[in-house]
PDB file of N, CA and C in Angstrom:
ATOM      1  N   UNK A   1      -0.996 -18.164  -9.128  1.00  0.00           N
ATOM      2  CA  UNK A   1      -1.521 -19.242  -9.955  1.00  0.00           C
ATOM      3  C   UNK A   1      -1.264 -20.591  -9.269  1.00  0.00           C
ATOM      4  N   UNK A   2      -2.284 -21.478  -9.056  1.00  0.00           N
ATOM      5  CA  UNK A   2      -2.295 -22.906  -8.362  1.00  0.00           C
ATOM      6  C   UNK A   2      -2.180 -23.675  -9.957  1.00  0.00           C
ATOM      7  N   UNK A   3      -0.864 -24.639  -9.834  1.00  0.00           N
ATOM      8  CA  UNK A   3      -0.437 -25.226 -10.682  1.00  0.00           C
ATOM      9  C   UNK A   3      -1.298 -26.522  -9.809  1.00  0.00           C
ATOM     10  N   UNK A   4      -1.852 -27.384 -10.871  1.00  0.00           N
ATOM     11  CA  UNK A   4      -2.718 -28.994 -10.437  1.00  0.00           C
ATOM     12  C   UNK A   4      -1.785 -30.491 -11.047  1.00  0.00           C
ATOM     13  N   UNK A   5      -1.641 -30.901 -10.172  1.00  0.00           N
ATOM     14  CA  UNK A   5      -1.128 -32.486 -10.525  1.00  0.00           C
ATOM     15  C   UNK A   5      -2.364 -33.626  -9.826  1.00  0.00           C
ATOM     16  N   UNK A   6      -2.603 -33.916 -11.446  1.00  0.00           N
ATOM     17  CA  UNK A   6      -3.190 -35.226 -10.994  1.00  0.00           C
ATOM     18  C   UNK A   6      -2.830 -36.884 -10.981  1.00  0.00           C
ATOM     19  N   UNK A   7      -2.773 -37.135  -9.831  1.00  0.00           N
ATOM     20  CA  UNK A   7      -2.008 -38.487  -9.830  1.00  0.00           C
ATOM     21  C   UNK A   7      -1.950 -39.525  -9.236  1.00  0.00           C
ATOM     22  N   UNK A   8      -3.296 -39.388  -9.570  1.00  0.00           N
ATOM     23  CA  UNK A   8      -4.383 -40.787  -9.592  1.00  0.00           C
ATOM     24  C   UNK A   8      -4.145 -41.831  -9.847  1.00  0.00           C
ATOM     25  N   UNK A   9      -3.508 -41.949 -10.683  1.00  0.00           N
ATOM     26  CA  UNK A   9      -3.374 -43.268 -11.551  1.00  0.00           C
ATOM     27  C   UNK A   9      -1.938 -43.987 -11.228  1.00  0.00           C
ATOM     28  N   UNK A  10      -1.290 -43.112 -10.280  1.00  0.00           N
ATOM     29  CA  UNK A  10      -0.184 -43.930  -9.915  1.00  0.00           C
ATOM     30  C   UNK A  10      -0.144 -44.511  -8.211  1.00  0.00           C
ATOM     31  N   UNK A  11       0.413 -44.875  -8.115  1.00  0.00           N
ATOM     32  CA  UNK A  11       0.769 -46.044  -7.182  1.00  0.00           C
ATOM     33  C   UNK A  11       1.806 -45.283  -6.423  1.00  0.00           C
ATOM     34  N   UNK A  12       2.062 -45.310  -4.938  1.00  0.00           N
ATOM     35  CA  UNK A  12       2.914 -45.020  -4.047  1.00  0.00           C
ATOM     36  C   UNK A  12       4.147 -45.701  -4.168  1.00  0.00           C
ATOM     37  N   UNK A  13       5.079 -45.219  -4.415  1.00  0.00           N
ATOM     38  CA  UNK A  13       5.419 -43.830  -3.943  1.00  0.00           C
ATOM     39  C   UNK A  13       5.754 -42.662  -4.977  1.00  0.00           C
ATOM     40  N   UNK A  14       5.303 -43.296  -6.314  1.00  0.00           N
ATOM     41  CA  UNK A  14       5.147 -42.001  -7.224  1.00  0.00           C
ATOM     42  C   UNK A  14       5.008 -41.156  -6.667  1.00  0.00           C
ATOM     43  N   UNK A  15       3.303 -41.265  -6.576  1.00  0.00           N
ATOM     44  CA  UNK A  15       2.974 -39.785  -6.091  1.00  0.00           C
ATOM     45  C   UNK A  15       3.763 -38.376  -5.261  1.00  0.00           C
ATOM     46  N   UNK A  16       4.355 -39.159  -4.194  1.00  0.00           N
ATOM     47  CA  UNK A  16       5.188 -38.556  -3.421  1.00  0.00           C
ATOM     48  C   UNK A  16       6.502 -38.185  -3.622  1.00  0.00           C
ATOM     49  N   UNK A  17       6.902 -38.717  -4.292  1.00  0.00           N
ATOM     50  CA  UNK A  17       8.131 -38.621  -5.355  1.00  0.00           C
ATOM     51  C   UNK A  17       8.119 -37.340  -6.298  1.00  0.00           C
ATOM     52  N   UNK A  18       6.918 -37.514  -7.087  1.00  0.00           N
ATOM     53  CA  UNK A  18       6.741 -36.411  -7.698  1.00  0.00           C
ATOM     54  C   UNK A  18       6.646 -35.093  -7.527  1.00  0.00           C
ATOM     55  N   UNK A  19       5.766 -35.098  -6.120  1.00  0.00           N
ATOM     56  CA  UNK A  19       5.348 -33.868  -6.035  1.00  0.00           C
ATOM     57  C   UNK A  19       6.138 -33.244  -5.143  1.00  0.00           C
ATOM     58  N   UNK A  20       7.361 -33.690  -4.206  1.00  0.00           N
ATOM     59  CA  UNK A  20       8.902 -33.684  -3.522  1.00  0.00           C
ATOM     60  C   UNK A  20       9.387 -32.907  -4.675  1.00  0.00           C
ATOM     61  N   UNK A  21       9.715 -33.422  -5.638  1.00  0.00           N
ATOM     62  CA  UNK A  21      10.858 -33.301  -6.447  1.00  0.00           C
ATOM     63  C   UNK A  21      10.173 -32.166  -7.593  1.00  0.00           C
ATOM     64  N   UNK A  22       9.176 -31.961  -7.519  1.00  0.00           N
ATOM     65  CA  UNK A  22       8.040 -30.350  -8.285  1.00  0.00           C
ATOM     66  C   UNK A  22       8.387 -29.216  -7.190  1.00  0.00           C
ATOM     67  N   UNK A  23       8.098 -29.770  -5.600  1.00  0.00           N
ATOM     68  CA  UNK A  23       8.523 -28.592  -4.766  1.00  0.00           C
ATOM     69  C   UNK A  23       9.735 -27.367  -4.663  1.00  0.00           C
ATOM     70  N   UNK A  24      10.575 -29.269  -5.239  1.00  0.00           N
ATOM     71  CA  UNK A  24      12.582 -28.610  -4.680  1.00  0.00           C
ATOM     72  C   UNK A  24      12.770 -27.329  -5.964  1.00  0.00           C
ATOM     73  N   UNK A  25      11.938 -27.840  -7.220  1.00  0.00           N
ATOM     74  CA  UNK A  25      12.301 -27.087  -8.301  1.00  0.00           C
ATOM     75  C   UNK A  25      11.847 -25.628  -7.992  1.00  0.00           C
ATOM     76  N   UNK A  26      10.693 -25.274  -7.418  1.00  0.00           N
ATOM     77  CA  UNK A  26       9.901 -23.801  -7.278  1.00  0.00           C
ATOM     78  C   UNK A  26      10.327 -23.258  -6.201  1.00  0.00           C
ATOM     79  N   UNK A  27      10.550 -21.935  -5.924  1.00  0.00           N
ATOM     80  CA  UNK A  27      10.874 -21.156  -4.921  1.00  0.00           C
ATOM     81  C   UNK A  27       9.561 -20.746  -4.125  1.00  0.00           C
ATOM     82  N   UNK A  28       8.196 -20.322  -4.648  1.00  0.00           N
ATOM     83  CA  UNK A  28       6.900 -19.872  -4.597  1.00  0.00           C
ATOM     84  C   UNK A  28       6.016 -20.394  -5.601  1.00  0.00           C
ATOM     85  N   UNK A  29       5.199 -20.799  -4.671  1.00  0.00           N
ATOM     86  CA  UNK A  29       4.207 -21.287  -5.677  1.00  0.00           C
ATOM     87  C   UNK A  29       2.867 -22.305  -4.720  1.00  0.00           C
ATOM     88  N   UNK A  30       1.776 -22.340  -5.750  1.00  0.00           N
ATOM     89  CA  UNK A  30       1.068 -23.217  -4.936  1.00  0.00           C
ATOM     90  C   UNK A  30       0.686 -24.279  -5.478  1.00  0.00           C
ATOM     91  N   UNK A  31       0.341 -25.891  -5.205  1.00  0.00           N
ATOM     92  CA  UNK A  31       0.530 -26.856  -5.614  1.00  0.00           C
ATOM     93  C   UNK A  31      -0.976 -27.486  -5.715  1.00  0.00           C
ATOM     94  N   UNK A  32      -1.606 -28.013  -5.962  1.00  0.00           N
ATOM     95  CA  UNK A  32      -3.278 -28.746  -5.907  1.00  0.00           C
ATOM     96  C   UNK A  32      -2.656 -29.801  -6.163  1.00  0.00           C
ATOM     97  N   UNK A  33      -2.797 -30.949  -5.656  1.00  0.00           N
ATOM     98  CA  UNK A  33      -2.631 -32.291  -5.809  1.00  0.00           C
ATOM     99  C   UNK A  33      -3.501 -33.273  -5.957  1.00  0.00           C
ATOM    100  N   UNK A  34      -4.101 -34.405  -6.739  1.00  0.00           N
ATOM    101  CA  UNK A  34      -5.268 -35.257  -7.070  1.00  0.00           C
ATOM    102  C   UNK A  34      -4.449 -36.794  -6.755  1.00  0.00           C
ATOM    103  N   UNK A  35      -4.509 -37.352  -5.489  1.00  0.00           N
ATOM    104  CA  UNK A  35      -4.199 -38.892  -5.805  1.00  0.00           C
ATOM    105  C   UNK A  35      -5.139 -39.599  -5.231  1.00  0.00           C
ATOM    106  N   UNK A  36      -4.915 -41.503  -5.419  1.00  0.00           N
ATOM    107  CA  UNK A  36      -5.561 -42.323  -5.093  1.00  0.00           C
ATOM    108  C   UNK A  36      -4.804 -42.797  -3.729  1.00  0.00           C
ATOM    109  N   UNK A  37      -3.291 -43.367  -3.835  1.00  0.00           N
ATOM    110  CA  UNK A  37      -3.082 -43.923  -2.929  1.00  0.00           C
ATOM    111  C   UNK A  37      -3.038 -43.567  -1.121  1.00  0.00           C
ATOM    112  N   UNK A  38      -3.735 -44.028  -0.223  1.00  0.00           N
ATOM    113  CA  UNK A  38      -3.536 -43.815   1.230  1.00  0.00           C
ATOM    114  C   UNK A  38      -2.485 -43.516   1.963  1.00  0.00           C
ATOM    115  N   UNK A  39      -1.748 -44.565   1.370  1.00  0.00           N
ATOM    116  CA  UNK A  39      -0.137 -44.612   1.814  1.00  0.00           C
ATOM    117  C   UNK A  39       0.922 -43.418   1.797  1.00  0.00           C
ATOM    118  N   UNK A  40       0.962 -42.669   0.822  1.00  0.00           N
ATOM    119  CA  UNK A  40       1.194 -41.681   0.115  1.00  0.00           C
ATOM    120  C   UNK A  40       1.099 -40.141   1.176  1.00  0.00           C
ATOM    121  N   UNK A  41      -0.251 -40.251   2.076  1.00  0.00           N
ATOM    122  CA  UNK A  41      -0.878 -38.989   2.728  1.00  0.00           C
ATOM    123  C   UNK A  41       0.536 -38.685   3.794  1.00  0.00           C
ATOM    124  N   UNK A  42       0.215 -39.560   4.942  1.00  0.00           N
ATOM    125  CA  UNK A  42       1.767 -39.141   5.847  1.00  0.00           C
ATOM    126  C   UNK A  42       2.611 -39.124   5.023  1.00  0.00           C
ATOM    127  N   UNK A  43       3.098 -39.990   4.235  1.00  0.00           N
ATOM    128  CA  UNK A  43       4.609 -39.446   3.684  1.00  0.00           C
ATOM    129  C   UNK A  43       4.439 -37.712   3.268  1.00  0.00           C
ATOM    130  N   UNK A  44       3.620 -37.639   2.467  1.00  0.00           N
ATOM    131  CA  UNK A  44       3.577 -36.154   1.845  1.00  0.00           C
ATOM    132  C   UNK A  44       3.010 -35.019   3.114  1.00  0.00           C
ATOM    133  N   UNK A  45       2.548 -35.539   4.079  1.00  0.00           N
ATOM    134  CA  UNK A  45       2.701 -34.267   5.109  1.00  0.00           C
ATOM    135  C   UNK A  45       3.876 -33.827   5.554  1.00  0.00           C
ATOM    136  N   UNK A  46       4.638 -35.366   6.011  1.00  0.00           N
ATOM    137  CA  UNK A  46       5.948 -35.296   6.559  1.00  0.00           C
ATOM    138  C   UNK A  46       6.691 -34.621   6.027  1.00  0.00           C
ATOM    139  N   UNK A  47       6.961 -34.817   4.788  1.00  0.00           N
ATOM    140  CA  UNK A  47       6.966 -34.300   3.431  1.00  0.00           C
ATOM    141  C   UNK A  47       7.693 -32.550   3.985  1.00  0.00           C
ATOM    142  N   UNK A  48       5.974 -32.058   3.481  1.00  0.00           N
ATOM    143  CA  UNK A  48       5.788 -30.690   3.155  1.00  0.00           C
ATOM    144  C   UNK A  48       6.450 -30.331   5.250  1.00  0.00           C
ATOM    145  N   UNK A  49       6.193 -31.078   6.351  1.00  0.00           N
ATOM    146  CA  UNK A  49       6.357 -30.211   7.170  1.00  0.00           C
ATOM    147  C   UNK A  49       8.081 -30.129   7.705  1.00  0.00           C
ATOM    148  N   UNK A  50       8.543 -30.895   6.694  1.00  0.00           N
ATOM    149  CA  UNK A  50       9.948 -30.795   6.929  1.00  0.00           C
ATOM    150  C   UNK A  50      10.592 -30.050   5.444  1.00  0.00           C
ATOM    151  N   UNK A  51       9.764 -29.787   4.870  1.00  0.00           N
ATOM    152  CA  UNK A  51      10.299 -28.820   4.002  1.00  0.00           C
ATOM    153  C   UNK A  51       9.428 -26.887   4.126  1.00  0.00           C
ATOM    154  N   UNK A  52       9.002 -26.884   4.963  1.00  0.00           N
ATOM    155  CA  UNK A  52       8.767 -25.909   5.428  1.00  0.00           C
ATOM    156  C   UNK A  52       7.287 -25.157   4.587  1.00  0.00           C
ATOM    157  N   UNK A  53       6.461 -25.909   4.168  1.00  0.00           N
ATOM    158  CA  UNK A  53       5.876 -25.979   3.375  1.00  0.00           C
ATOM    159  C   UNK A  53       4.123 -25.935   3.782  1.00  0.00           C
ATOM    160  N   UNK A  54       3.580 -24.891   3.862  1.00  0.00           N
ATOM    161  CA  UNK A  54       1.757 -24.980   4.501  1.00  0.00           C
ATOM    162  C   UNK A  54       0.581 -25.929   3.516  1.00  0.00           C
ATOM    163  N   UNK A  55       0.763 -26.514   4.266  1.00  0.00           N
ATOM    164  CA  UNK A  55      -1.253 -27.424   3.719  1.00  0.00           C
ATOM    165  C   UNK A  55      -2.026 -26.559   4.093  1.00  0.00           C
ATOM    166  N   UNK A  56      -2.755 -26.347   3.161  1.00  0.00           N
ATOM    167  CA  UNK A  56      -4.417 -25.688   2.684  1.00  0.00           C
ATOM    168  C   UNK A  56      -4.832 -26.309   3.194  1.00  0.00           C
ATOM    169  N   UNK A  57      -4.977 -27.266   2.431  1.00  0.00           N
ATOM    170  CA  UNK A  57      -5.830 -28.317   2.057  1.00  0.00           C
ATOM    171  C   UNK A  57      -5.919 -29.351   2.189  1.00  0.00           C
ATOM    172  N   UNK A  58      -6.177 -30.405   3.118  1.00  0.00           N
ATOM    173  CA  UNK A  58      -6.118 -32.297   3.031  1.00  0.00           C
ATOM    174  C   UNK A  58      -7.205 -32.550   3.127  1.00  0.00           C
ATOM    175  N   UNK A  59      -8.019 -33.235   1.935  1.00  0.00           N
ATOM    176  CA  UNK A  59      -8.951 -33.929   2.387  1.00  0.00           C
ATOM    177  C   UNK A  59      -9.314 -34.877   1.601  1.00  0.00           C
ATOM    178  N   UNK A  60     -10.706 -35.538   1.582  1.00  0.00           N
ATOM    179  CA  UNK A  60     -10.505 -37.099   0.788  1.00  0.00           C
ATOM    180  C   UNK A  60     -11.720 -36.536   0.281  1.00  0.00           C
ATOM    181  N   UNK A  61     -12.256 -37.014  -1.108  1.00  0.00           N
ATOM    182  CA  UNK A  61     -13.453 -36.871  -1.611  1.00  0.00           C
ATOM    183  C   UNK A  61     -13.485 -37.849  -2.415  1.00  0.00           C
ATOM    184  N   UNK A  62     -14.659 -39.079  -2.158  1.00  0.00           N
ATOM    185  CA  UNK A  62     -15.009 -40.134  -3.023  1.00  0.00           C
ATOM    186  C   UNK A  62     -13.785 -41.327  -3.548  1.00  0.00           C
ATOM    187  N   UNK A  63     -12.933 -41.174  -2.129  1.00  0.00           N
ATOM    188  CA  UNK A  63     -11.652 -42.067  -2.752  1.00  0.00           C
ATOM    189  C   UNK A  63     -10.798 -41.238  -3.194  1.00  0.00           C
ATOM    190  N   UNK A  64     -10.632 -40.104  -3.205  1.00  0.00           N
ATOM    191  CA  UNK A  64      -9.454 -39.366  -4.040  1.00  0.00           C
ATOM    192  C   UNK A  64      -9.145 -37.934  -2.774  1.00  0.00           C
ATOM    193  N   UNK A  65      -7.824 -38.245  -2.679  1.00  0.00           N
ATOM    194  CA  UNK A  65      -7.266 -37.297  -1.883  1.00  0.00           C
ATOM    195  C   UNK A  65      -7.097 -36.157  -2.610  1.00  0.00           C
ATOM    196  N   UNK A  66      -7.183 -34.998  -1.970  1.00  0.00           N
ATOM    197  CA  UNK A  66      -7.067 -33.753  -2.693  1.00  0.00           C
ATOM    198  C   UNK A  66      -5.900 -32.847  -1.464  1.00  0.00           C
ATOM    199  N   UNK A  67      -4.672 -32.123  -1.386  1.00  0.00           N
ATOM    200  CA  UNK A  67      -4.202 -31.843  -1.026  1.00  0.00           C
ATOM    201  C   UNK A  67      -3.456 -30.281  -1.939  1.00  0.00           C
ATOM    202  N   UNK A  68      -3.758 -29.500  -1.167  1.00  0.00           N
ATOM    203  CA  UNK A  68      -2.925 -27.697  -1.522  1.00  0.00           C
ATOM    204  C   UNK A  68      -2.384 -27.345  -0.598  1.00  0.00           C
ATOM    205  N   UNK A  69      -1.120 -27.184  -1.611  1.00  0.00           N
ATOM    206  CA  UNK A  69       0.157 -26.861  -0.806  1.00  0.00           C
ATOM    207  C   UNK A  69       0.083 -25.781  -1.672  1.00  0.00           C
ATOM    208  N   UNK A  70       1.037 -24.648  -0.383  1.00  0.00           N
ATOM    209  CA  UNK A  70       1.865 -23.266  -0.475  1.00  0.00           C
ATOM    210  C   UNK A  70       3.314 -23.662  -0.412  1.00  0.00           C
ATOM    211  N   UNK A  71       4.258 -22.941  -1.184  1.00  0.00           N
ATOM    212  CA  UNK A  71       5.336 -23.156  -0.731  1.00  0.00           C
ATOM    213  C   UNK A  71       5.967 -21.332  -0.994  1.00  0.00           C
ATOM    214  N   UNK A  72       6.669 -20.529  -0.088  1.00  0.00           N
ATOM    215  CA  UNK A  72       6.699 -19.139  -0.398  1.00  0.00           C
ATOM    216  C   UNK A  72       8.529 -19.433  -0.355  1.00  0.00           C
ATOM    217  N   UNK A  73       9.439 -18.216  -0.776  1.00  0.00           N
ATOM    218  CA  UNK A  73      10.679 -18.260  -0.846  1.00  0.00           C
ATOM    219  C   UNK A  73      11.174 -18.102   0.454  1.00  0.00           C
ATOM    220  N   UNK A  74      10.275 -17.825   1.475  1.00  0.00           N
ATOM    221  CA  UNK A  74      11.166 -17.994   3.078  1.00  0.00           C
ATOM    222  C   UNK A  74      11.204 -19.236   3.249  1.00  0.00           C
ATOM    223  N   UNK A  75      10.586 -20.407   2.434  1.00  0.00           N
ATOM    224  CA  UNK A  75      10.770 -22.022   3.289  1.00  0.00           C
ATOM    225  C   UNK A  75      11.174 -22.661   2.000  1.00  0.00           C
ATOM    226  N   UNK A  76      12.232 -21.599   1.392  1.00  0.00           N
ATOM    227  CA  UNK A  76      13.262 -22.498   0.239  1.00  0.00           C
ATOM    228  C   UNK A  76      14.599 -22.876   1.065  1.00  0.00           C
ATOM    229  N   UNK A  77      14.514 -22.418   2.181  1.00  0.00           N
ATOM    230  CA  UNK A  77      15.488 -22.939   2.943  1.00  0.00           C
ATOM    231  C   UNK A  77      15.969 -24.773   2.504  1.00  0.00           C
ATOM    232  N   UNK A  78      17.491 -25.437   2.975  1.00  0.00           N
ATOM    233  CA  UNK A  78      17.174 -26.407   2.718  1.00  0.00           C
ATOM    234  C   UNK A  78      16.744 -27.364   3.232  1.00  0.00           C
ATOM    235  N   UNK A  79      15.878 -28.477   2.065  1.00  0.00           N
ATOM    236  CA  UNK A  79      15.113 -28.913   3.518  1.00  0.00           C
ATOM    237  C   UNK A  79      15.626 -29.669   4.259  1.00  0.00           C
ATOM    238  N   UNK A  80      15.443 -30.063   5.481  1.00  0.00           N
ATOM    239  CA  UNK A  80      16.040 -31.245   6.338  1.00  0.00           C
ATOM    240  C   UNK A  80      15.869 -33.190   5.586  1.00  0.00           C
ATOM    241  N   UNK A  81      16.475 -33.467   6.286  1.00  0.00           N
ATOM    242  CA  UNK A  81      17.015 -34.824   5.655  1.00  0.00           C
ATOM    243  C   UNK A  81      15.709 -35.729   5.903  1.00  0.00           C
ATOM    244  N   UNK A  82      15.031 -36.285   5.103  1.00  0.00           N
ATOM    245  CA  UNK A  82      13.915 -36.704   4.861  1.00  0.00           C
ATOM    246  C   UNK A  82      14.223 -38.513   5.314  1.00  0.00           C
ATOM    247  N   UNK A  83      13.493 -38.906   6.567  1.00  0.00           N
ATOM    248  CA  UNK A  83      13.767 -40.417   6.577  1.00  0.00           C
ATOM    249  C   UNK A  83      12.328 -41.118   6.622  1.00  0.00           C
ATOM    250  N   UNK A  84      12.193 -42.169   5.220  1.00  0.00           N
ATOM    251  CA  UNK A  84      11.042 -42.593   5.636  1.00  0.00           C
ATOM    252  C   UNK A  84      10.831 -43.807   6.503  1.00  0.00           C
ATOM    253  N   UNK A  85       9.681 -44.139   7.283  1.00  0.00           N
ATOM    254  CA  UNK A  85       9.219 -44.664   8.454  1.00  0.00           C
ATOM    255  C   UNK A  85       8.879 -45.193   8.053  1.00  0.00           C
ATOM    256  N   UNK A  86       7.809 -45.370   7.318  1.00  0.00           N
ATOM    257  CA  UNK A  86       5.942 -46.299   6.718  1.00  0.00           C
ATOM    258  C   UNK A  86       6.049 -45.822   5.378  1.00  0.00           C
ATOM    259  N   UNK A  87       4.785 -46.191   4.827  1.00  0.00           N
ATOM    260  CA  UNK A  87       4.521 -45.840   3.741  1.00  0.00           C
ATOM    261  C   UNK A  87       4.411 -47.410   2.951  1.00  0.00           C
ATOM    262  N   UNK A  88       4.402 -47.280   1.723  1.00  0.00           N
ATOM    263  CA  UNK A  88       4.875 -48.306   0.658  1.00  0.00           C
ATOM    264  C   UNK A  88       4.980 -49.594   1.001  1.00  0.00           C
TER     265      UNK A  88
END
């Protein structure tokens, strides 16, 4: 089952915040994501590729990023220490 967050309507670094802190909670699972902000995209790759975590999915449609993530119980490992660069 692909659980959907839409989160559009918020502003960076919500978005990324949120959907970090939805990951740490699930062992398996897959994620659909709906946002607006740009800023937001690298952080949340960086994101998912330091938490061991596969993109489906990145792409932009009409202004709105759409991003699916996998996350399976071999990359519940913990994740590495997250430093942000850019963004916000």
């Amino acid at each position: 089952m692909i659980e959907e967050m839409d989160l559009t309507r918020l502003e960076c670094p919500e978005p990324f915040m949120k959907v970090v802190a939805k990951l740490m909670k699930i062992d398996n699972g897959e994620l659909k994501i709906r946002y607006k902000d740009a800023k937001c995209r690298e952080m949340l790759l960086e994101a998912m590729r330091l938490m061991n975590c596969k993109v489906l999915e990145d792409s932009q449609q009409d202004g709105i990023f759409i991003m699916h993530i996998k996350k399976e119980s071999g990359s519940s490992e913990k994740p590495k220490k997250i430093e942000l660069t850019g963004g916000c």
